[in-house]
C-alpha atoms as a PDB file:
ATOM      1  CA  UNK A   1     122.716  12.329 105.611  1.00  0.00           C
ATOM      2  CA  UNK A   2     125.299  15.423 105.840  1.00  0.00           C
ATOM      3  CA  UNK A   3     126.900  15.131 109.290  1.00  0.00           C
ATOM      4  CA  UNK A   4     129.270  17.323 110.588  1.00  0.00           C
ATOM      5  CA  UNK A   5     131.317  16.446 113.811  1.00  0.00           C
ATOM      6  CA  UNK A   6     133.515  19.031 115.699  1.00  0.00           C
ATOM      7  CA  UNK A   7     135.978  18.139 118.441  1.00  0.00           C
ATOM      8  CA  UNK A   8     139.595  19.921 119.814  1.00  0.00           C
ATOM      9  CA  UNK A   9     137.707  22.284 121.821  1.00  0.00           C
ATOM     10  CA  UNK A  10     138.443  22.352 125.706  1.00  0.00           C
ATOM     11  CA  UNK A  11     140.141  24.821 128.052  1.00  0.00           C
ATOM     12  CA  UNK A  12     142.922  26.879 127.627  1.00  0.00           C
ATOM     13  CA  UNK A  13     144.863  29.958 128.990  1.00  0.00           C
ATOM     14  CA  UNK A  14     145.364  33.347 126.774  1.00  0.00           C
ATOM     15  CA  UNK A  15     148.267  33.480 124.562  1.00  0.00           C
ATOM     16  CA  UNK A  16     148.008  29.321 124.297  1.00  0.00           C
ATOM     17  CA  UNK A  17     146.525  27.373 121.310  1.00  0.00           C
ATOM     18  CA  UNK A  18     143.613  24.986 120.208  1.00  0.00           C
ATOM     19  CA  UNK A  19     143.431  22.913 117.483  1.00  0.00           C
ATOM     20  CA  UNK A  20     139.453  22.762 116.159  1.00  0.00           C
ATOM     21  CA  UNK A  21     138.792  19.615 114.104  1.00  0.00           C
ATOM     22  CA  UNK A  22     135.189  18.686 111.855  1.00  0.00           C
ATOM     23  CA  UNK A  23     134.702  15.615 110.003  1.00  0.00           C
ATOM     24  CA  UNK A  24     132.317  15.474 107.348  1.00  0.00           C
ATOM     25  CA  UNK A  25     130.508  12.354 105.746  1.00  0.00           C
ATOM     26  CA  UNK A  26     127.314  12.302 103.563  1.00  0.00           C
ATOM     27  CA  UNK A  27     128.387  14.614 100.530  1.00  0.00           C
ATOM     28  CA  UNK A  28     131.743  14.863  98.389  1.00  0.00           C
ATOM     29  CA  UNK A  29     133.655  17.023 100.875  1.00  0.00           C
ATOM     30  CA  UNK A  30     136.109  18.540  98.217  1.00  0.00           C
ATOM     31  CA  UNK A  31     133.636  20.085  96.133  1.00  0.00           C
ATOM     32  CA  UNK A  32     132.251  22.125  99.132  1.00  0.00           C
ATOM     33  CA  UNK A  33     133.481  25.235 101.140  1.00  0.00           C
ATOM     34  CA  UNK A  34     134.034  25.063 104.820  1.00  0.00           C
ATOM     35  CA  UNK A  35     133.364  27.464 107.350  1.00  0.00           C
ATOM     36  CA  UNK A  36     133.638  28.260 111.203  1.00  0.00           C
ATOM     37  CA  UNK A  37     131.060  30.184 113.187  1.00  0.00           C
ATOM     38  CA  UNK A  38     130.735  31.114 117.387  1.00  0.00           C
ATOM     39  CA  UNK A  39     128.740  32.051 119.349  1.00  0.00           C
ATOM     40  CA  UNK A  40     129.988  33.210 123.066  1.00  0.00           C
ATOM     41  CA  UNK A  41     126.695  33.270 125.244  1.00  0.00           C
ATOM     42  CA  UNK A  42     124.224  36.565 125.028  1.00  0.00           C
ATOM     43  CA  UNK A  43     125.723  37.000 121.561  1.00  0.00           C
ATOM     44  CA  UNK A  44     124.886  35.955 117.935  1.00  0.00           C
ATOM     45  CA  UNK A  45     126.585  33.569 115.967  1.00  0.00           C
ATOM     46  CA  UNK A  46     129.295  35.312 114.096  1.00  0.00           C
ATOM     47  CA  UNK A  47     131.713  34.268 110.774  1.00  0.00           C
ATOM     48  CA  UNK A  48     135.342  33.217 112.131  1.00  0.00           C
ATOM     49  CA  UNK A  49     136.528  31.602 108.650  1.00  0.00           C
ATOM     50  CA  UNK A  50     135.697  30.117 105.693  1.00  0.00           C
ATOM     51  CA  UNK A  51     137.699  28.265 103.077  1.00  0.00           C
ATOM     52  CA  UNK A  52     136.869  27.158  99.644  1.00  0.00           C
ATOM     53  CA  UNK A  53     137.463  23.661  98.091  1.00  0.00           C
ATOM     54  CA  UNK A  54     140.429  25.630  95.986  1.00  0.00           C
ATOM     55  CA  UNK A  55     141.781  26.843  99.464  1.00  0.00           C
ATOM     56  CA  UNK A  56     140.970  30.270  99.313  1.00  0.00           C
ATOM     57  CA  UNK A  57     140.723  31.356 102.908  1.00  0.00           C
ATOM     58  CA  UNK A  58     138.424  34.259 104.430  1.00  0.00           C
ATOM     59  CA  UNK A  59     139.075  35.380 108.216  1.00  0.00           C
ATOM     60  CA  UNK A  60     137.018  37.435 110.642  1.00  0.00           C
ATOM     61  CA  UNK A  61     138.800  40.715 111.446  1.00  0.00           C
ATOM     62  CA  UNK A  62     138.714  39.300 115.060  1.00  0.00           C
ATOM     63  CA  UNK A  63     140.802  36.323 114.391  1.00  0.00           C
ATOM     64  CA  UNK A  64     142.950  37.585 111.889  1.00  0.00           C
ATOM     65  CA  UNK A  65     146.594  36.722 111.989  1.00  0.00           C
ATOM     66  CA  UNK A  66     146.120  33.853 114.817  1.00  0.00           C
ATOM     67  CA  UNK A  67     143.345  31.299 113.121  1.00  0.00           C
ATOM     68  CA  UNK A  68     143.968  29.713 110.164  1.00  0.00           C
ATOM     69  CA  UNK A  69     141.243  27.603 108.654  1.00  0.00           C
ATOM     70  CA  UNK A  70     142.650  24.443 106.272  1.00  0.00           C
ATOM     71  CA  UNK A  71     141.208  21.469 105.314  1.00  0.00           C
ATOM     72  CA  UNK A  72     142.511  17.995 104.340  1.00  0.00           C
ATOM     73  CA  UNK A  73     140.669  16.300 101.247  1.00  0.00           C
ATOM     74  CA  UNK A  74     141.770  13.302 101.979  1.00  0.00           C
ATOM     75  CA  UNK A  75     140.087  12.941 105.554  1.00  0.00           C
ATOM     76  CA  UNK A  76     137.361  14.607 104.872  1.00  0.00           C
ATOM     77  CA  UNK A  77     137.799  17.289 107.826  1.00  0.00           C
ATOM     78  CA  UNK A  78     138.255  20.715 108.252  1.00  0.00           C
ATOM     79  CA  UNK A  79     140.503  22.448 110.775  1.00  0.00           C
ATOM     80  CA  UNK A  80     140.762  25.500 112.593  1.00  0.00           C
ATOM     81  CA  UNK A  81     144.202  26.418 114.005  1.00  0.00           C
ATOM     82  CA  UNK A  82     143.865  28.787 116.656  1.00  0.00           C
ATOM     83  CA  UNK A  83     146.657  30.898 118.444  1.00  0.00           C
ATOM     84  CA  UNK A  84     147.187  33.361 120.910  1.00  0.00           C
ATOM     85  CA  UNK A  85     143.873  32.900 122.119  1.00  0.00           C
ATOM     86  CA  UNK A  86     142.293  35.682 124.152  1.00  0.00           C
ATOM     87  CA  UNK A  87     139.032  35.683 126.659  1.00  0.00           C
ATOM     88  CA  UNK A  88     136.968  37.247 124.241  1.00  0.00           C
ATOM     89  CA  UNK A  89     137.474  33.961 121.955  1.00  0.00           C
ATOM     90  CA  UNK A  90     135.624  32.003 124.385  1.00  0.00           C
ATOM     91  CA  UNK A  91     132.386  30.051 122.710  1.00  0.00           C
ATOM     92  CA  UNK A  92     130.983  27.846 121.330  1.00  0.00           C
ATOM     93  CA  UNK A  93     132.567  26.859 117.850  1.00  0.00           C
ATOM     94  CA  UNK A  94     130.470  25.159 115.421  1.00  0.00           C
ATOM     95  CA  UNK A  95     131.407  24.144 111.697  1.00  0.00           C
ATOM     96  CA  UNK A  96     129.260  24.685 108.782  1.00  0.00           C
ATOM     97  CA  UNK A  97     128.679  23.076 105.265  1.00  0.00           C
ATOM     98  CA  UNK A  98     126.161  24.253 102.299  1.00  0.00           C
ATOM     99  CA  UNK A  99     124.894  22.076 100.127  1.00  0.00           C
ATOM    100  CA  UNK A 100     122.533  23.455  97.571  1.00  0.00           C
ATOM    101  CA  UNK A 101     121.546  26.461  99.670  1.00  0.00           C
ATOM    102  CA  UNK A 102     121.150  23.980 102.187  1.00  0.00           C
ATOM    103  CA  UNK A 103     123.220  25.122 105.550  1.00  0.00           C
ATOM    104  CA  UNK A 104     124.520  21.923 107.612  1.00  0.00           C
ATOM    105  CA  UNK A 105     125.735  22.502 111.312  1.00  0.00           C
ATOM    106  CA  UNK A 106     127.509  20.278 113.564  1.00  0.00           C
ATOM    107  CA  UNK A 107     126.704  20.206 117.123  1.00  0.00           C
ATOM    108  CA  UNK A 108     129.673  22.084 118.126  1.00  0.00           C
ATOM    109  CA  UNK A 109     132.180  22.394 120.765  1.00  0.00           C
ATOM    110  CA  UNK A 110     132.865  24.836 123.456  1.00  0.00           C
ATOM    111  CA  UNK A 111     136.037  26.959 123.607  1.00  0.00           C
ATOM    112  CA  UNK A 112     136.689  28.708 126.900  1.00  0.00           C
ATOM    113  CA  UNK A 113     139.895  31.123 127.280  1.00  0.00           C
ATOM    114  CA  UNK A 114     140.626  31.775 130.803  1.00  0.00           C
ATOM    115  CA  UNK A 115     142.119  34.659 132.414  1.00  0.00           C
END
């Protein structure tokens, strides 16, 4: 019912940028909060950034200053602006959705920063 589906991920060089998109269908996407996770290989899957339906915006100390996480209503996707990317960024990004407790992942899409 809830699907999530990432794309924008790909190869890129540090200091260049990525645009992450997720499009959501199955559930009213403005009453829920978004959210960004990775997972590089060997490692868990960690917070990047979250955003609220309101906008409020929460940011991994990692990522701070060069992701920002936004979302458009109207298209029912989620973004994830990400700049000055650095080797250690490299992974797999995945967006996330809870509904009633519920946690809904999409399949995600692999980020690789290349020195």
């Amino acid at each position: 019912q809830v699907q999530l589906v990432e794309s924008g991920g790909g190869l890129v060089q540090p200091g260049g940028s990525l645009r992450l998109s997720c499009v959501v269908s199955g559930t009213i996407f403005s009453a829920r909060s978004m959210a960004w996770y990775r997972q590089a290989p060997g490692k868990q899957r960690e917070l990047v950034a979250d955003i609220t339906g309101g906008g409020v915006t929460n940011y991994s100390d990692s990522v701070k200053g060069r992701f920002t996480i936004s979302r458009d209503n109207a298209k029912n996707t989620a973004y994830l602006q990400m700049n000055s990317l650095k080797p250690e960024d490299t992974a797999d990004y995945y967006c996330n959705l809870r509904k009633y407790g519920t946690d809904y992942w999409g399949k995600g899409t692999l980020v690789t920063v290349s020195s």
